[in-house]
N, C-alpha and C. Protein backbone atom coordinates (compact mmCIF):
# COMPACT_ATOMS: atom_id res chain seq x y z
N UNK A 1 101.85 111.99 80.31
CA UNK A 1 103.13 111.34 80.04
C UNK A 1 103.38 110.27 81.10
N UNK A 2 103.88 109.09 80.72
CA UNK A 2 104.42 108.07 81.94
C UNK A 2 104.83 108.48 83.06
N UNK A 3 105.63 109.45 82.93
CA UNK A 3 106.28 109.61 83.95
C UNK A 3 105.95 110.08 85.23
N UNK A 4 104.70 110.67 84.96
CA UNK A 4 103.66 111.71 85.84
C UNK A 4 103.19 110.27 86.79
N UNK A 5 103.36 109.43 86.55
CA UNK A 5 103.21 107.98 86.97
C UNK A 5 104.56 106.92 88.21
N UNK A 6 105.53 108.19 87.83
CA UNK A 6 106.57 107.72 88.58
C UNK A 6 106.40 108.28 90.27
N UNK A 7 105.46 107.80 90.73
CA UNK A 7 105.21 108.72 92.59
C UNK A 7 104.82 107.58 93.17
N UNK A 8 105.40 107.32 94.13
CA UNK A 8 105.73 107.03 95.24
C UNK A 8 103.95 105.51 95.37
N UNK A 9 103.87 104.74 95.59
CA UNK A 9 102.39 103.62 95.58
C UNK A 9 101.93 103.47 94.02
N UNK A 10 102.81 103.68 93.06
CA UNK A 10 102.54 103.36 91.71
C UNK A 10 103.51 102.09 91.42
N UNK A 11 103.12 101.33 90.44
CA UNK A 11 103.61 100.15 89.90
C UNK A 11 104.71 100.19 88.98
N UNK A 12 105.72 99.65 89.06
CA UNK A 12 106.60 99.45 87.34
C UNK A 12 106.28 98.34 87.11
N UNK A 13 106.11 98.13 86.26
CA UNK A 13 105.74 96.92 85.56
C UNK A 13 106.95 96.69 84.46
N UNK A 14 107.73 95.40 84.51
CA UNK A 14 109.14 94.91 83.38
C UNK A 14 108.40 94.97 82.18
N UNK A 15 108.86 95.65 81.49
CA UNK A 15 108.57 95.39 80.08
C UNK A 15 108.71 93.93 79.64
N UNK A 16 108.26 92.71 78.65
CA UNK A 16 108.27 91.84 78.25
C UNK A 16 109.46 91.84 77.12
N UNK A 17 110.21 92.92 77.18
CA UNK A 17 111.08 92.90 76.73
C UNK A 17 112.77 92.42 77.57
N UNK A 18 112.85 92.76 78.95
CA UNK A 18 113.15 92.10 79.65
C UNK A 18 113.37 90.49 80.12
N UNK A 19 113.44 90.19 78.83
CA UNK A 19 113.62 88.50 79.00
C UNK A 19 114.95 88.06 79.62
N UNK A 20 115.58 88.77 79.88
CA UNK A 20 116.99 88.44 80.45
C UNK A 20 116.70 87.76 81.72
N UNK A 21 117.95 86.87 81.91
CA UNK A 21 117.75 86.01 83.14
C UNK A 21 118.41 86.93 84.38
N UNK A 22 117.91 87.44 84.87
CA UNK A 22 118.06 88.59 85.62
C UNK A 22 116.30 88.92 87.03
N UNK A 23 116.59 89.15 87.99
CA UNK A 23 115.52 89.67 88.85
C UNK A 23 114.28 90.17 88.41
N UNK A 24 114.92 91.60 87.47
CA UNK A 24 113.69 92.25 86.65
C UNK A 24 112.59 91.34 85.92
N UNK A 25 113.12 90.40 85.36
CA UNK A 25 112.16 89.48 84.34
C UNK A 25 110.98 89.16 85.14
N UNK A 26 110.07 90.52 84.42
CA UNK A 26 108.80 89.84 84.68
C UNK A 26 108.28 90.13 86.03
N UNK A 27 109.34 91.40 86.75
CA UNK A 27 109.18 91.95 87.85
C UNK A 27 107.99 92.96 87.95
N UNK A 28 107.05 93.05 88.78
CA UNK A 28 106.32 94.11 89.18
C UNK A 28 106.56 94.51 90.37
N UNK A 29 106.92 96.10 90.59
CA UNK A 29 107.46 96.81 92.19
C UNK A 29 106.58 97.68 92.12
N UNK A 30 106.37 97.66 93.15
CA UNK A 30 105.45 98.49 94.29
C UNK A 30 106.31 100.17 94.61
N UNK A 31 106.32 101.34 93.71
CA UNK A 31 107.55 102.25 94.24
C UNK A 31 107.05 103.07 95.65
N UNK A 32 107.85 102.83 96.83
CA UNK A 32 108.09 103.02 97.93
C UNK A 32 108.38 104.74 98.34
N UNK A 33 109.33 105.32 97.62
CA UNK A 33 110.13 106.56 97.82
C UNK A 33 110.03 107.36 96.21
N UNK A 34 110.32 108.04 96.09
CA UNK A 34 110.96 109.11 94.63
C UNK A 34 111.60 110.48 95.45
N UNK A 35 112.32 110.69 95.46
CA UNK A 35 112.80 112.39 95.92
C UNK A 35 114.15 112.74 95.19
N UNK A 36 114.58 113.59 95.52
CA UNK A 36 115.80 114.47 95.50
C UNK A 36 117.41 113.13 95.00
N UNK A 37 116.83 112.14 95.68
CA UNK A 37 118.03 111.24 95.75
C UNK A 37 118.12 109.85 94.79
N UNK A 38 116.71 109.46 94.56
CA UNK A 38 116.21 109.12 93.66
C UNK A 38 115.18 108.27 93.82
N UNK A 39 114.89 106.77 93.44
CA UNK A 39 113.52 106.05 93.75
C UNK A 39 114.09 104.76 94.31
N UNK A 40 112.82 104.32 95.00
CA UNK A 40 112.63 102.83 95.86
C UNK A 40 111.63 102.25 95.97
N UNK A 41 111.99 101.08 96.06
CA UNK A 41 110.90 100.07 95.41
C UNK A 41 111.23 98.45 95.99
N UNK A 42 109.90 97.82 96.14
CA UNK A 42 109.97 96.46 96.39
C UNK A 42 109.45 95.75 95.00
N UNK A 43 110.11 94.37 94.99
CA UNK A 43 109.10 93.88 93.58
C UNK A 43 108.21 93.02 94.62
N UNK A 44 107.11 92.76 93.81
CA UNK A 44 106.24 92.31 94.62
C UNK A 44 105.54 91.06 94.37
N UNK A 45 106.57 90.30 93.22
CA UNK A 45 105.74 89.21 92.97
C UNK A 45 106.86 88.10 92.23
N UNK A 46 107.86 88.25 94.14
CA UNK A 46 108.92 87.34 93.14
C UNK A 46 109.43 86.68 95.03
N UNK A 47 108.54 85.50 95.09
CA UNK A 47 108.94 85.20 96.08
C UNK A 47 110.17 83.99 96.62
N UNK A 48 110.93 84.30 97.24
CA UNK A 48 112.22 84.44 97.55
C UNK A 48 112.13 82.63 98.65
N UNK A 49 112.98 81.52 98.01
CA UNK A 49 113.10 80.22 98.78
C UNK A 49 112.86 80.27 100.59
N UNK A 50 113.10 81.74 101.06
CA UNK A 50 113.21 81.95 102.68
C UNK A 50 111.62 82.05 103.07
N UNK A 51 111.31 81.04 104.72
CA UNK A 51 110.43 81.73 104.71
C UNK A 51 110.86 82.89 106.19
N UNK A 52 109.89 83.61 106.91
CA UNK A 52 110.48 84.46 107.95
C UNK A 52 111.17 83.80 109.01
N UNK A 53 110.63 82.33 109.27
CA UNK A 53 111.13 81.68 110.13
C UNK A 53 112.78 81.26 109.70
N UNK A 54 113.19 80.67 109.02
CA UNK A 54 114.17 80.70 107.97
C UNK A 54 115.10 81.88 108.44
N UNK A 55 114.84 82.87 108.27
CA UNK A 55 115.89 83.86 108.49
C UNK A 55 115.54 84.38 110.23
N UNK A 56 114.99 84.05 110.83
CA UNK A 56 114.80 84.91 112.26
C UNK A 56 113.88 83.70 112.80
N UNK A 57 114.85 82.26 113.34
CA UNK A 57 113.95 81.45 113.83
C UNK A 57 113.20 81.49 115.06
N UNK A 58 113.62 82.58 115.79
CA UNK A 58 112.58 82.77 116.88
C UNK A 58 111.36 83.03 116.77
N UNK A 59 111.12 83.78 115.16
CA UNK A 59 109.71 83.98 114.95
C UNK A 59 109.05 82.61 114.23
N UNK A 60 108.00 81.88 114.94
CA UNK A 60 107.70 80.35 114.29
C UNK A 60 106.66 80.41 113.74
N UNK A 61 106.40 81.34 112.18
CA UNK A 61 105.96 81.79 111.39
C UNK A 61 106.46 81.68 110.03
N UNK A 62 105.67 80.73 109.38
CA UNK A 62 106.01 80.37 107.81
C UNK A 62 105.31 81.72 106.48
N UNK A 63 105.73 82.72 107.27
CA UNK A 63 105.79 83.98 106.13
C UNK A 63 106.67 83.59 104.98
N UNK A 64 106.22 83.74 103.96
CA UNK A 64 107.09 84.12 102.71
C UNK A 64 107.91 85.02 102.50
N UNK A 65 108.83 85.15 102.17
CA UNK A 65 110.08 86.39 102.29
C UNK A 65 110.07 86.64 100.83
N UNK A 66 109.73 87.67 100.37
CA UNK A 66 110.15 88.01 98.84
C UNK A 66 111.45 88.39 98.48
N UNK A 67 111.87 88.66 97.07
CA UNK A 67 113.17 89.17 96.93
C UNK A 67 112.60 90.76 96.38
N UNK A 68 112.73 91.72 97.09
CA UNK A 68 112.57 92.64 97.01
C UNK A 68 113.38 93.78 95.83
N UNK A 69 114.67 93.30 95.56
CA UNK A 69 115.54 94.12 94.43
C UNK A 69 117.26 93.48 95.04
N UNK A 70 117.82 94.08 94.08
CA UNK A 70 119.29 93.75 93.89
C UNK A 70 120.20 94.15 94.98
N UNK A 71 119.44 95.31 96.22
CA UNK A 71 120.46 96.48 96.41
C UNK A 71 119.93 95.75 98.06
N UNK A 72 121.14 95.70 99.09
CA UNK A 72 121.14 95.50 100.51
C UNK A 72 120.46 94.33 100.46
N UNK A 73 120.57 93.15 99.89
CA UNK A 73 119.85 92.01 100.01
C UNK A 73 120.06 91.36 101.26
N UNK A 74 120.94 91.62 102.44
CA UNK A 74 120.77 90.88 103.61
C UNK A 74 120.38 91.77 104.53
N UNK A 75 119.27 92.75 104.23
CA UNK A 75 118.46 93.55 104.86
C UNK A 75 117.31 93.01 105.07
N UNK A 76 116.47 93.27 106.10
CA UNK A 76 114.90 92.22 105.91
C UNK A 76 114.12 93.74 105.53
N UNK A 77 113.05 93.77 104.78
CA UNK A 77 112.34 94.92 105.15
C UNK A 77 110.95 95.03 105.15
N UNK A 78 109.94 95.20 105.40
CA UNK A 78 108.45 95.03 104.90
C UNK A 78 107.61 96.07 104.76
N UNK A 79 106.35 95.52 103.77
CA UNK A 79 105.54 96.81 104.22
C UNK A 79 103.91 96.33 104.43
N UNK A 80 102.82 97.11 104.72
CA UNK A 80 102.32 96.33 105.30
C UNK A 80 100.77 97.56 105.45
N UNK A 81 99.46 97.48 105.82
CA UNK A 81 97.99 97.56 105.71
C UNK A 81 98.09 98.01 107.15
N UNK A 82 98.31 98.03 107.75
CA UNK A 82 98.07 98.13 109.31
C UNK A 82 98.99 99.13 109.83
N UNK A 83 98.93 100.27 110.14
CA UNK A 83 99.15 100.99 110.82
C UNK A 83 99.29 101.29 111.75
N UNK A 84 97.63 100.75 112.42
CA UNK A 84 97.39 101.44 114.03
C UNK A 84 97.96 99.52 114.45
N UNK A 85 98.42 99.21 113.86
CA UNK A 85 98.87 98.20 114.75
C UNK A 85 100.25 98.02 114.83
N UNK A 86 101.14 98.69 114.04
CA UNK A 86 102.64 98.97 113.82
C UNK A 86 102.93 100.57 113.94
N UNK A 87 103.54 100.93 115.16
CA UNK A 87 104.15 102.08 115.03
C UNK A 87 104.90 102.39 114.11
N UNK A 88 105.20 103.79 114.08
CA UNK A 88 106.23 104.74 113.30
C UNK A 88 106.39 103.85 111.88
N UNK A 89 105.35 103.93 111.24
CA UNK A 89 105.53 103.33 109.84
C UNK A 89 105.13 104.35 109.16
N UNK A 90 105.58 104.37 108.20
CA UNK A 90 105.45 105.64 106.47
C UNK A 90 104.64 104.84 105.78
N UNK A 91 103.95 105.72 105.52
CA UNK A 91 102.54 105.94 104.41
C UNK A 91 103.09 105.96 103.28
N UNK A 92 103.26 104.94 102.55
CA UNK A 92 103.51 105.04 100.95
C UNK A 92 102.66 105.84 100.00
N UNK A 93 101.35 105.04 100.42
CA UNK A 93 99.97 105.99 99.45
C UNK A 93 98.88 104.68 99.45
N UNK A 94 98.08 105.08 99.01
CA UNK A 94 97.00 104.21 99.11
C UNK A 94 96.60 102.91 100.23
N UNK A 95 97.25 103.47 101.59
CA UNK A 95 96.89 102.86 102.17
C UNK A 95 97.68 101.58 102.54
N UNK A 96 99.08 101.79 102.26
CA UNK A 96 100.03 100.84 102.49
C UNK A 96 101.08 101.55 103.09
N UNK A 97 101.68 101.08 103.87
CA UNK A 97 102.85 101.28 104.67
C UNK A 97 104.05 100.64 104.67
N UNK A 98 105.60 101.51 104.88
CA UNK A 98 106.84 100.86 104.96
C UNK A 98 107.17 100.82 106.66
N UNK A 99 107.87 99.42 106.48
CA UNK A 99 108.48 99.66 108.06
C UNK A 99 107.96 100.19 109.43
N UNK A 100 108.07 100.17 110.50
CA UNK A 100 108.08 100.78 111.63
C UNK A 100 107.92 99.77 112.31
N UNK A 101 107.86 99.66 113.56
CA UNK A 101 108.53 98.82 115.17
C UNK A 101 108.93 97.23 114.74
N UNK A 102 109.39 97.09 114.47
CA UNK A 102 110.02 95.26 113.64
C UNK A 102 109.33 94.71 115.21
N UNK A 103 110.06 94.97 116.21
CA UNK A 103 109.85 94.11 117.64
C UNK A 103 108.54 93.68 117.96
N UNK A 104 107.42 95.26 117.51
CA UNK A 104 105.83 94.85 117.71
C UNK A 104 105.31 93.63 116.69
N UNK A 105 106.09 93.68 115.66
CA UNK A 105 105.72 93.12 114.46
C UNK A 105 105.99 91.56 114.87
N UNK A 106 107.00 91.40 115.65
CA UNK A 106 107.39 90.23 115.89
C UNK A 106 105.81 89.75 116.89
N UNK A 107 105.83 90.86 117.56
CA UNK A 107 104.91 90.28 119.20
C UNK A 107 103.57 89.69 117.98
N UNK A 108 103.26 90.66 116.96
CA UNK A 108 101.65 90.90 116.60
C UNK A 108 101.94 89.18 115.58
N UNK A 109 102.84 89.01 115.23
CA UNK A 109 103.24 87.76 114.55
C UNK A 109 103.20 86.79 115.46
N UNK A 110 103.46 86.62 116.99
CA UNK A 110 103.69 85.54 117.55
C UNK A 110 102.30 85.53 117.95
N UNK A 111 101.08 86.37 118.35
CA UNK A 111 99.77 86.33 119.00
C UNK A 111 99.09 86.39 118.03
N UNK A 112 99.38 86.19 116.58
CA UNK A 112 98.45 85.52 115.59
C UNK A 112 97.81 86.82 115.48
N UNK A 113 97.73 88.27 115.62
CA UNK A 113 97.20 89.16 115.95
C UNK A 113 97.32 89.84 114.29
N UNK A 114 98.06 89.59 113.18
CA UNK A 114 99.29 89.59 111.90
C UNK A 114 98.53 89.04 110.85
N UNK A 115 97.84 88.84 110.37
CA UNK A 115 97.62 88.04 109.03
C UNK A 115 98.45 88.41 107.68
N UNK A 116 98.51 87.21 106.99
CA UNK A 116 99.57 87.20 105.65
C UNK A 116 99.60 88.17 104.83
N UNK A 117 98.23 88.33 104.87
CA UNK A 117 97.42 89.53 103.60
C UNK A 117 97.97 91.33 104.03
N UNK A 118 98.36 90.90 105.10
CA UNK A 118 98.93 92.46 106.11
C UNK A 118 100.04 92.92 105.81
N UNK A 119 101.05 91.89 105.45
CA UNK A 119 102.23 92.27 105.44
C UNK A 119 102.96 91.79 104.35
N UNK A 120 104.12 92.20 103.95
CA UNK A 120 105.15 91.48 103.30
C UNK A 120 106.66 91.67 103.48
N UNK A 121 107.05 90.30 103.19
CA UNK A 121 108.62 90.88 103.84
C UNK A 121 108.86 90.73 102.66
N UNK A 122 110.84 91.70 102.40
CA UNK A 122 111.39 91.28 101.16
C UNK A 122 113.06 91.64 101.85
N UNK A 123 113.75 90.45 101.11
CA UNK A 123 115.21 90.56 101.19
C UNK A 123 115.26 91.41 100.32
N UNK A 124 116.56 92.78 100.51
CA UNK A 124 116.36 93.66 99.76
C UNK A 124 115.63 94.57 99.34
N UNK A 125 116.01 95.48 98.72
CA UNK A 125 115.03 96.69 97.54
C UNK A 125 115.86 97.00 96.11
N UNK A 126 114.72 97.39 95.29
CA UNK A 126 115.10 98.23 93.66
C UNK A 126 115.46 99.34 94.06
N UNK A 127 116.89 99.77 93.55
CA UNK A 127 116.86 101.50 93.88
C UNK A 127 117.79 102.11 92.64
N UNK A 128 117.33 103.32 92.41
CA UNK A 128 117.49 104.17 91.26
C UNK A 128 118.17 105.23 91.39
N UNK A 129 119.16 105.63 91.16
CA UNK A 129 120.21 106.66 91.25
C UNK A 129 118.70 108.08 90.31
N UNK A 130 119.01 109.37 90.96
CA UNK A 130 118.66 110.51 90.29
C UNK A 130 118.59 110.64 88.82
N UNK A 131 117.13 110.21 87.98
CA UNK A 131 117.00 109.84 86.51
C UNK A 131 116.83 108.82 86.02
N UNK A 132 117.42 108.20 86.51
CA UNK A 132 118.06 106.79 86.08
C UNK A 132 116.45 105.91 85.92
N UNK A 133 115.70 105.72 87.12
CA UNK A 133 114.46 105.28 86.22
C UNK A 133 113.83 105.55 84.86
N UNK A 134 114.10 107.11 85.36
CA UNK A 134 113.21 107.93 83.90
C UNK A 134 113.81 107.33 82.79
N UNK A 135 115.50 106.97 82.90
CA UNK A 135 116.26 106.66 81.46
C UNK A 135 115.67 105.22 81.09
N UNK A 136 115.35 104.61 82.11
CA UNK A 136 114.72 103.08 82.01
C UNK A 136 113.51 103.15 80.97
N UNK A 137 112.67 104.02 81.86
CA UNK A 137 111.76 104.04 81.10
C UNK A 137 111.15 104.22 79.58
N UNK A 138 112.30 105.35 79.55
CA UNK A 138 112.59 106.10 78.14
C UNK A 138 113.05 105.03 77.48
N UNK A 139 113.76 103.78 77.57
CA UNK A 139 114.78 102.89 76.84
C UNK A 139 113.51 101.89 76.86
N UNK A 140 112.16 101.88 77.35
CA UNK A 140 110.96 100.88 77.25
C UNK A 140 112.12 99.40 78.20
N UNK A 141 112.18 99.81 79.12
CA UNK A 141 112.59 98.76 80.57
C UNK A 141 111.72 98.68 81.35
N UNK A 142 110.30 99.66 81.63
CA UNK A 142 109.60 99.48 82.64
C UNK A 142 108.15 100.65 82.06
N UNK A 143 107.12 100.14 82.23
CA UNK A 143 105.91 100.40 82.06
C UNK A 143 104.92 100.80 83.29
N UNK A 144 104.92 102.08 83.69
CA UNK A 144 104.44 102.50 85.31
C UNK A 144 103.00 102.33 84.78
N UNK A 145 102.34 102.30 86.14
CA UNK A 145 101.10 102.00 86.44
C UNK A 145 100.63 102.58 87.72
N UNK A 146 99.26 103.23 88.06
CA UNK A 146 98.93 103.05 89.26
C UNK A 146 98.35 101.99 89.73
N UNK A 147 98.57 102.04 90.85
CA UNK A 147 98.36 100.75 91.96
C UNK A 147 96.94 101.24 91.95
N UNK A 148 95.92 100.15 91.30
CA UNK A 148 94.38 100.32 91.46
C UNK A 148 94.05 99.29 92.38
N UNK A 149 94.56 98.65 92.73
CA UNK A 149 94.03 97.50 94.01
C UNK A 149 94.63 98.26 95.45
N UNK A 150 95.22 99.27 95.59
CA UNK A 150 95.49 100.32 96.71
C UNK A 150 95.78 99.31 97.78
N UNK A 151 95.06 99.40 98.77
CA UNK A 151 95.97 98.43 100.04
C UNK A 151 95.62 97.08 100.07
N UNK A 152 94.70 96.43 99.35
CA UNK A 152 94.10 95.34 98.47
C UNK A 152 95.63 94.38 97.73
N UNK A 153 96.30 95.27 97.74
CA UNK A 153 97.61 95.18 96.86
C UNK A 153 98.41 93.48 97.68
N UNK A 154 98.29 93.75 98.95
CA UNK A 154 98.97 92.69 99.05
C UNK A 154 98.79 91.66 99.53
N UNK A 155 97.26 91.55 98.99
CA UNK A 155 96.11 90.08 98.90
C UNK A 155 96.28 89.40 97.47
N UNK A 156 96.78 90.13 96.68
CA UNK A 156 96.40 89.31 95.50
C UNK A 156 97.94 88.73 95.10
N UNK A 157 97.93 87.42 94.68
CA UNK A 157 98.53 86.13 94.82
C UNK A 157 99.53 86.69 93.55
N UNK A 158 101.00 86.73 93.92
CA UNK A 158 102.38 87.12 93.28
C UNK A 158 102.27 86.53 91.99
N UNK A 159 101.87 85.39 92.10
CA UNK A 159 102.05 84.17 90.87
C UNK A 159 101.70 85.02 89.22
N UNK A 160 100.41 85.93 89.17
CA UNK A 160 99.69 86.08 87.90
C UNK A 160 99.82 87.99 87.87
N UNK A 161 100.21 88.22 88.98
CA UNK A 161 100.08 89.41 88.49
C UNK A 161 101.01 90.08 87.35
N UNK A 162 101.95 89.83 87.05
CA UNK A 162 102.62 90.47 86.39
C UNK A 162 102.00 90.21 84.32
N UNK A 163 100.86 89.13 84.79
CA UNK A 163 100.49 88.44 83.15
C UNK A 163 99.46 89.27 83.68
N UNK A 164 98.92 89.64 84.65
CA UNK A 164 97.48 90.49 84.46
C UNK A 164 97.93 92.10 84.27
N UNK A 165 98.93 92.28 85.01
CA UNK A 165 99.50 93.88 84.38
C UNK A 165 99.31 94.17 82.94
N UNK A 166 100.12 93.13 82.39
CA UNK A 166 100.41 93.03 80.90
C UNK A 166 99.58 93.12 79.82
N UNK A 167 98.16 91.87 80.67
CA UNK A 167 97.48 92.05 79.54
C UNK A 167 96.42 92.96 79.49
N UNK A 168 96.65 93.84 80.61
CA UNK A 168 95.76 95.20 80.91
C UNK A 168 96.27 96.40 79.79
N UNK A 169 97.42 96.11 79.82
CA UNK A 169 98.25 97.45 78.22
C UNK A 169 97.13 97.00 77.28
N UNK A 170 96.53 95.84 77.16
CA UNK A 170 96.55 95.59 75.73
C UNK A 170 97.19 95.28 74.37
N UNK A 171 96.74 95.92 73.08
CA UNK A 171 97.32 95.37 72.32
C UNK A 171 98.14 94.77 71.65
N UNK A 172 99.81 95.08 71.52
CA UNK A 172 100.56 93.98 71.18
C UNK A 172 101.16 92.75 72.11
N UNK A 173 100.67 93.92 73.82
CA UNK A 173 101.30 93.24 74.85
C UNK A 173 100.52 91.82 75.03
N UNK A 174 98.80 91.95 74.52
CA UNK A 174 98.34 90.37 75.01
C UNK A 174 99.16 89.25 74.50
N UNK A 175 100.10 88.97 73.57
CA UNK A 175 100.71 88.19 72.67
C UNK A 175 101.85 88.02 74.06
N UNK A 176 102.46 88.89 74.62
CA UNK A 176 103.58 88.52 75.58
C UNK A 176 102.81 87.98 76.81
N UNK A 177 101.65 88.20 76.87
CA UNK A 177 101.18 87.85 78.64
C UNK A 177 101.02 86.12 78.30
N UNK A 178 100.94 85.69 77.44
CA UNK A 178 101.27 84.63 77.54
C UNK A 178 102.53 83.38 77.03
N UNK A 179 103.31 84.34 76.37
CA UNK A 179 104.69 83.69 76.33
C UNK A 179 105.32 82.98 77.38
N UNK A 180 106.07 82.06 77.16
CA UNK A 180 106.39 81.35 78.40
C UNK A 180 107.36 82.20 79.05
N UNK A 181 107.98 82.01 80.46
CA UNK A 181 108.96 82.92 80.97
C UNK A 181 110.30 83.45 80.58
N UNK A 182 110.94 82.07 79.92
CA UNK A 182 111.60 81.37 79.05
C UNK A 182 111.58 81.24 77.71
N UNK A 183 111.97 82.40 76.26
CA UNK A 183 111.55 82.23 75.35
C UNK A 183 112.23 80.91 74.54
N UNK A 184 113.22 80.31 75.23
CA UNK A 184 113.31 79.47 74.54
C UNK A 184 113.15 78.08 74.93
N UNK A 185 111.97 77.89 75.70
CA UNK A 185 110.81 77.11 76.04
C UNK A 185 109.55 77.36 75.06
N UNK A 186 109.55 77.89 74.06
CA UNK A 186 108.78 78.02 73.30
C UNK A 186 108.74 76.77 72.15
């Protein structure tokens, strides 16, 4: 069942039904958390006009800032491949990590020590009240996936993934992976 799919380094993928002019459209998140309280998530392929320098000009680093979800958007947050080089960070799963020492992050950013492919920032997160995904899902709002590119995940370029999710379902979905974003640009 899908849902067995809802843990913590698995993908939602927006249904193409989601055409609304809204964040979700066409969103793919990375889910971060699931417990007792409910789920969290970054989207991961919706990058945001800021770059890091932009919001924290002491760091003189043209990182991309994503928009991560709707909820605490003047929060910075990241996650990131490197471990032994960022303290006290959480293990999502496959080899990706949330958060831990921002300050080292800054140092390992200013000594070039950081590469792009390591990290990601996002204004904000997706977050899900207790069910409330599952009801998403059930209503065909979001199509889970596991994360098969594992810590690989945040090398591959925001722009196409969400048309390569899509046209991985297959059958009726190849017809949407190439619709324009905009159906009435058609």
């Amino acid at each position: 069942m899908q849902n067995e799919l809802l843990t913590k380094g698995n993908l939602l993928i927006a249904e193409p039904s989601l055409f609304e002019e809204n964040i979700f459209n066409r969103a793919v998140i990375l889910l971060t958390e699931n417990n007792s309280t409910g789920c969290v998530g970054f989207i991961i392929n919706k990058p945001s006009a800021f770059t890091l320098n932009d919001l924290i000009p002491e760091i003189d680093a043209l990182y991309t800032v994503f928009i991560g979800g709707p909820v605490e958007t003047d929060n910075l947050y990241f996650i990131h491949t490197v471990p032994e080089l960022i303290p006290n960070s959480l293990e999502i799963e496959n080899g990706i990590y949330w958060g831990g020492d921002f300050e080292k992050v800054v140092l390992l950013i200013k000594t070039n020590l950081l590469q792009r492919n390591q990290i990601r920032f996002f204004l904000g997160y997706s977050g899900w009240a207790v069910n409330q995904l599952e009801t998403e899902i059930r209503s065909k709002s979001w199509i889970t996936s596991p994360n098969i590119h594992q810590n690989r995940l945040l090398s591959i370029s925001a722009k196409n993934i969400w048309k390569e999710k899509i046209e991985a379902q297959g059958g009726e979905y190849l017809l949407f992976s190439n619709a324009p974003e905009n159906p009435n640009f058609n």
